[in-house]
Protein backbone atom coordinates (compact mmCIF):
# COMPACT_ATOMS: atom_id res chain seq x y z
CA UNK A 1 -55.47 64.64 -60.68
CA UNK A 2 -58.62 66.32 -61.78
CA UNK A 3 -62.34 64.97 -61.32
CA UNK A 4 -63.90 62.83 -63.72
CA UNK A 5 -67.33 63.29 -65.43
CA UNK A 6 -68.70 59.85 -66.67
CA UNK A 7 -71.50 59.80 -68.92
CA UNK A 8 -73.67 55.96 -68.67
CA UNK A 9 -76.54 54.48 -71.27
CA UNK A 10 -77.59 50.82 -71.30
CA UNK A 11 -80.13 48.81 -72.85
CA UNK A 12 -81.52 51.50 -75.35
CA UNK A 13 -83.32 48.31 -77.00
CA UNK A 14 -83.56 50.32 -80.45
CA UNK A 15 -84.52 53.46 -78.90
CA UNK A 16 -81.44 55.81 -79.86
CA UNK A 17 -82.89 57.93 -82.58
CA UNK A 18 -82.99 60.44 -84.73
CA UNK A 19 -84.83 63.12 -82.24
CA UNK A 20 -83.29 61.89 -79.36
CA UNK A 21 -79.51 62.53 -80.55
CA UNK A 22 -79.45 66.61 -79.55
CA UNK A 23 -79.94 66.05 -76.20
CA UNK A 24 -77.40 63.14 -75.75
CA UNK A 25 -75.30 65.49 -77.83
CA UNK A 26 -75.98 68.59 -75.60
CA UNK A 27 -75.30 65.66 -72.27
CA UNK A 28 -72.32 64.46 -74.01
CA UNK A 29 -70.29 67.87 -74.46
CA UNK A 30 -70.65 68.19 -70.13
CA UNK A 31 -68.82 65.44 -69.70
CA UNK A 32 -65.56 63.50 -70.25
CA UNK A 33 -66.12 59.63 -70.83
CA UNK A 34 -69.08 58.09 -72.27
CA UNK A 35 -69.78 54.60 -72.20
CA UNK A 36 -73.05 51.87 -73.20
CA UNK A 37 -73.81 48.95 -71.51
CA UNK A 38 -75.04 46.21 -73.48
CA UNK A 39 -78.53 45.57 -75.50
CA UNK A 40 -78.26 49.15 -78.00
CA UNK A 41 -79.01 47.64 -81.19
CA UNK A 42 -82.85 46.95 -81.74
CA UNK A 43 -82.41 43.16 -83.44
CA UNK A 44 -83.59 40.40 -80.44
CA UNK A 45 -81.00 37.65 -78.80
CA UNK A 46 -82.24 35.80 -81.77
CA UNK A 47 -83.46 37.90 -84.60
CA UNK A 48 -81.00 38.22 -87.65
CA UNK A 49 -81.28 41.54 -88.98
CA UNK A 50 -80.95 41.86 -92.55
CA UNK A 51 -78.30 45.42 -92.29
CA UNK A 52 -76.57 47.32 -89.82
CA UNK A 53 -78.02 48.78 -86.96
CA UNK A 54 -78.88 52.31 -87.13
CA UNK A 55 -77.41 53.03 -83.16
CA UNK A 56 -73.60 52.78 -84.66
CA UNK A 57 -73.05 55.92 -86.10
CA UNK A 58 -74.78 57.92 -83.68
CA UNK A 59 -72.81 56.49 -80.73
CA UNK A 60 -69.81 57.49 -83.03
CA UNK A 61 -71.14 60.91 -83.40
CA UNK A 62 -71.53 61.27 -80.00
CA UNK A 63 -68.10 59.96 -79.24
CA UNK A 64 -68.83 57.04 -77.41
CA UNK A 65 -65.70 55.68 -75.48
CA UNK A 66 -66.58 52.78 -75.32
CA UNK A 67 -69.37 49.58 -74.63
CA UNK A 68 -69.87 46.17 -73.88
CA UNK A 69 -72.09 43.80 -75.56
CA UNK A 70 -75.27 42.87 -74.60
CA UNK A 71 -77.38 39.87 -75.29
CA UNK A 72 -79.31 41.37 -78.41
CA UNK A 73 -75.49 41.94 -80.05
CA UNK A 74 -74.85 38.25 -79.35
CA UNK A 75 -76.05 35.50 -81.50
CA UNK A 76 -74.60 31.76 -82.10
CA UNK A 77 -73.36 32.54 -85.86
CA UNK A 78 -70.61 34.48 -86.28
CA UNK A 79 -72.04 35.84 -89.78
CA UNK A 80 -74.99 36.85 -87.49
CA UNK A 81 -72.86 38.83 -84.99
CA UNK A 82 -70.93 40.64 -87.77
CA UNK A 83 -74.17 42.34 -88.84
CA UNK A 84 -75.45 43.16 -85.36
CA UNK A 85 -71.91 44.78 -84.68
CA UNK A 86 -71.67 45.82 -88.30
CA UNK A 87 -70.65 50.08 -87.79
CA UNK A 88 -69.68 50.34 -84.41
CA UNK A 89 -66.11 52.14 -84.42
CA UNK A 90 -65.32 52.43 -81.02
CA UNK A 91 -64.20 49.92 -78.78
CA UNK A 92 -66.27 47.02 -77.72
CA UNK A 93 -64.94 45.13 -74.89
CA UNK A 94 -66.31 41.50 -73.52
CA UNK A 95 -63.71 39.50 -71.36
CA UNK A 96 -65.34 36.64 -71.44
CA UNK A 97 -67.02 35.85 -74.92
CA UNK A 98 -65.08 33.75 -77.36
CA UNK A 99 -65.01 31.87 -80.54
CA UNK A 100 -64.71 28.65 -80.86
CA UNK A 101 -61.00 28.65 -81.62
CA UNK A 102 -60.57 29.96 -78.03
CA UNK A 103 -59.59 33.83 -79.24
CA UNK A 104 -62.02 36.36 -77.66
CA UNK A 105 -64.38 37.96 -80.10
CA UNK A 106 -64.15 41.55 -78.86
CA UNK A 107 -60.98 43.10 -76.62
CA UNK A 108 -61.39 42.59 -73.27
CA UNK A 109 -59.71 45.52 -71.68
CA UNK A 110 -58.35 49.33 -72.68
CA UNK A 111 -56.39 52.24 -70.33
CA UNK A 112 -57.00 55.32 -71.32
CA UNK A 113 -55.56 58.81 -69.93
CA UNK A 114 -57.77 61.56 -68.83
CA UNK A 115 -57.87 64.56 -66.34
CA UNK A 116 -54.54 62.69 -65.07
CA UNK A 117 -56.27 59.84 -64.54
CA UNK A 118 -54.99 56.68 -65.82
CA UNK A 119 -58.18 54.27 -66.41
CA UNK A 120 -58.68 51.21 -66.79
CA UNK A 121 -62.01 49.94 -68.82
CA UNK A 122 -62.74 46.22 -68.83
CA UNK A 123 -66.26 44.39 -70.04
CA UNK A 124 -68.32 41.24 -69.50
CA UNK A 125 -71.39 40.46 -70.37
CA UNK A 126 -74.38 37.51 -69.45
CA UNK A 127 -73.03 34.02 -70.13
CA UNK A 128 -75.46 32.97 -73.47
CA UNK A 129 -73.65 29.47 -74.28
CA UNK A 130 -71.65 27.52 -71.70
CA UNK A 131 -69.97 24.30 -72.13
CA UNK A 132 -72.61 22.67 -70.51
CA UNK A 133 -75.66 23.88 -72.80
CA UNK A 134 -76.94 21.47 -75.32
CA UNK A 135 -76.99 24.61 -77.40
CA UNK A 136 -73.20 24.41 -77.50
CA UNK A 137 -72.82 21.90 -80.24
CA UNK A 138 -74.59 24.76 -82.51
CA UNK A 139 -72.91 27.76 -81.51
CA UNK A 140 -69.90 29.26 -83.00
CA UNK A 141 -69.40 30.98 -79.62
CA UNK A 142 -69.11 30.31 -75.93
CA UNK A 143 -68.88 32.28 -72.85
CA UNK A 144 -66.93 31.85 -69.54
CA UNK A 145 -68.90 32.96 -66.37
CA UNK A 146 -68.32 36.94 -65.92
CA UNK A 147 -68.09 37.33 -62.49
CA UNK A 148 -64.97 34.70 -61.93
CA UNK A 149 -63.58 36.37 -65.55
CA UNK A 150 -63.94 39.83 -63.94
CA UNK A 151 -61.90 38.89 -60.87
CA UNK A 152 -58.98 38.13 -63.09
CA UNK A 153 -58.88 40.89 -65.39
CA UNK A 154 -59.32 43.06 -62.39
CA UNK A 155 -56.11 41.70 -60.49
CA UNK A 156 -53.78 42.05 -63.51
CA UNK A 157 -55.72 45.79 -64.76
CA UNK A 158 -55.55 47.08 -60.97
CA UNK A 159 -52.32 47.12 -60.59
CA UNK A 160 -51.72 49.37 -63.55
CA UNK A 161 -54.25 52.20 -63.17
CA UNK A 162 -55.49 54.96 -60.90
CA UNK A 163 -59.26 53.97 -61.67
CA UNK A 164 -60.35 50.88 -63.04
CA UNK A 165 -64.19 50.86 -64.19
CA UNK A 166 -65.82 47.24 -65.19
CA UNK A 167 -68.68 47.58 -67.92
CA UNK A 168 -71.48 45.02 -67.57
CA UNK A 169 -74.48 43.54 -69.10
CA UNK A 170 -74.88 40.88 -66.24
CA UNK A 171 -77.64 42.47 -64.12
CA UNK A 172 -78.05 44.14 -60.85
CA UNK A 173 -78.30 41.21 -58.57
CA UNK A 174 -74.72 39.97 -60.17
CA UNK A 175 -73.27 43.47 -60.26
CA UNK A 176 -73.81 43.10 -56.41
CA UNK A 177 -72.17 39.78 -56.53
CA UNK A 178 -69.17 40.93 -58.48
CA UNK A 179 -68.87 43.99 -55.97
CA UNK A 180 -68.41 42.10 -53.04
CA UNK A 181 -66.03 39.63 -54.85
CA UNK A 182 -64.10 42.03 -56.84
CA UNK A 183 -62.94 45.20 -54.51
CA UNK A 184 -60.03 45.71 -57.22
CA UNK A 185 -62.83 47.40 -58.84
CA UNK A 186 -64.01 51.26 -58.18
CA UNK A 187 -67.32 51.82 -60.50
CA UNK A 188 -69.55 48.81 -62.43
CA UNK A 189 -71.40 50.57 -64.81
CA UNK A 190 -74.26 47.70 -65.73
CA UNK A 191 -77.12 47.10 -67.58
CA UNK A 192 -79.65 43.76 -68.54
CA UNK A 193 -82.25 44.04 -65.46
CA UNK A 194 -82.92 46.95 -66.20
CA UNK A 195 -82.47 48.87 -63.06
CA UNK A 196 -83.13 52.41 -62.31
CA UNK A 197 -80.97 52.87 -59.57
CA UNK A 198 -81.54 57.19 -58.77
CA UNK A 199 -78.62 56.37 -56.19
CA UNK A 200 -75.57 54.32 -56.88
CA UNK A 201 -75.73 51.29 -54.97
CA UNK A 202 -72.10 50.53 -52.89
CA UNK A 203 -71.04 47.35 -51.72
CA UNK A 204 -67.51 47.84 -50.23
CA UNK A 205 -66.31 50.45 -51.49
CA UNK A 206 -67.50 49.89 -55.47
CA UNK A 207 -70.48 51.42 -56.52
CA UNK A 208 -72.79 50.46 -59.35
CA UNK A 209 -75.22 52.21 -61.24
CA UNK A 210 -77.44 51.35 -63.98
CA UNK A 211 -80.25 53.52 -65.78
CA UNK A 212 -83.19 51.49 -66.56
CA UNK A 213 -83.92 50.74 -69.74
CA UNK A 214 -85.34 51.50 -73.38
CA UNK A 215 -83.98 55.36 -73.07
CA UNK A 216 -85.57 56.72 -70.19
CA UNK A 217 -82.62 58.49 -68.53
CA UNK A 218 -78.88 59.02 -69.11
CA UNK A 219 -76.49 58.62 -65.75
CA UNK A 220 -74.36 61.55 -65.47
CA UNK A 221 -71.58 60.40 -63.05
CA UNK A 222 -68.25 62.52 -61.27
CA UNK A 223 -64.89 60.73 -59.94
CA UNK A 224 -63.04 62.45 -57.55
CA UNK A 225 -61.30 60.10 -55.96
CA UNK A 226 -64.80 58.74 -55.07
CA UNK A 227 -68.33 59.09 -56.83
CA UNK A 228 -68.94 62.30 -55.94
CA UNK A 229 -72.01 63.03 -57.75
CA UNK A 230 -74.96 60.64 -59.48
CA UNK A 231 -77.53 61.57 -61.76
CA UNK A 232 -80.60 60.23 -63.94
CA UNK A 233 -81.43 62.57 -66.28
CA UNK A 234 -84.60 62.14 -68.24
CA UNK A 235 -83.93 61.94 -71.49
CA UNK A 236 -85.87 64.40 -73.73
CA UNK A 237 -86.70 64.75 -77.31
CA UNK A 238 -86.50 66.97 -79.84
């Protein structure tokens, strides 16, 4: 099986644009996965934007594997959420958000095949309505608490791959949590506190990285086996 190259952004906050797209492009073509960690779109937790996000088609065009959700794609109206999300093509994956019907909202899980690697990508994000809010009576959504939701998918995805990567928006003290409780896992990938971490961080044997926030760096990651390699690249501009 051949090494990995793993290309990380969270919590862009609005801040993927126009000028900063050739040098995520010219990142992008050294690597083999790319993935986005929750809170890309500019609209707030509770703004409701009016059209789609402009962050969607350039994560397409830059062949995004996938994301998970992050509080600013979240909202309590469905209608609401179908804007925010409104253009993304790729897969978004939350294991633990669902409608009120009790169906998830977004996949929770994929396996890919690269490099001979058989992966397995799972999400969760921050819990933003819980049974036990009074905010549940309004919401058209609720969440079940990541870390225990993690530890499940993880058991039945483990099994099944040769890597298994969870992508969070849940922050860096819980990342730390989920780590220790969680060793099914090899990478977390997080975002939401907003954490530069210029070394992974590795509880057990999973490590966790996260790249700040609002477009400062991209994490340029390698799997062999092990992380092997971690970056933070600043991110420049055209």
């Amino acid at each position: 099986m051949g090494k990995l190259r793993i290309l990380q952004t969270n919590d862009l906050h609005g801040m993927l644009t126009p000028s900063r797209m050739p040098f995520l492009l010219k990142t992008r073509d050294t690597v083999d996965i790319y993935f986005d960690c929750g809170d890309c779109i500019k609209a707030g937790n509770l703004a409701i934007p009016v059209k789609p996000d402009t962050v969607w088609p350039m994560l397409e065009q830059a062949q995004i594997t996938a994301s998970v959700p992050g509080n600013r794609e979240s909202h309590i109206l469905e209608s609401v959420v179908k804007i925010k999300t409104s253009g993304a093509t790729h897969p978004i994956l939350c294991a633990n958000w669902f409608r009120n019907d009790g169906a998830l909202q977004f996949q929770d899980q994929t396996i890919i095949t690269h490099n001979g690697l058989k992966i397995g990508i799972f999400g969760v994000m921050v819990a933003m309505v819980t049974d036990k809010m009074t905010t549940r009576k309004a919401s058209q959504f609720v969440w079940s608490n990541p870390i225990t939701t993690a530890q499940e998918i993880a058991k039945s995805l483990r099994p099944q791959v040769d890597f298994l990567i969870a992508l969070t928006h849940i922050g860096y003290t819980q990342d730390q949590k989920l780590a220790e409780v969680c060793p099914e896992i090899d990478l977390i990938l997080g975002g939401h506190s907003h954490t530069v971490l210029e070394s992974p961080t590795v509880v057990n044997q999973t490590s966790i990285c996260q790249t700040g926030s609002h477009g400062r760096y991209l994490g340029v990651y390698e799997w062999d086996g092990q992380l092997t390699s971690a970056q933070l690249i600043p991110w420049e501009e055209a």
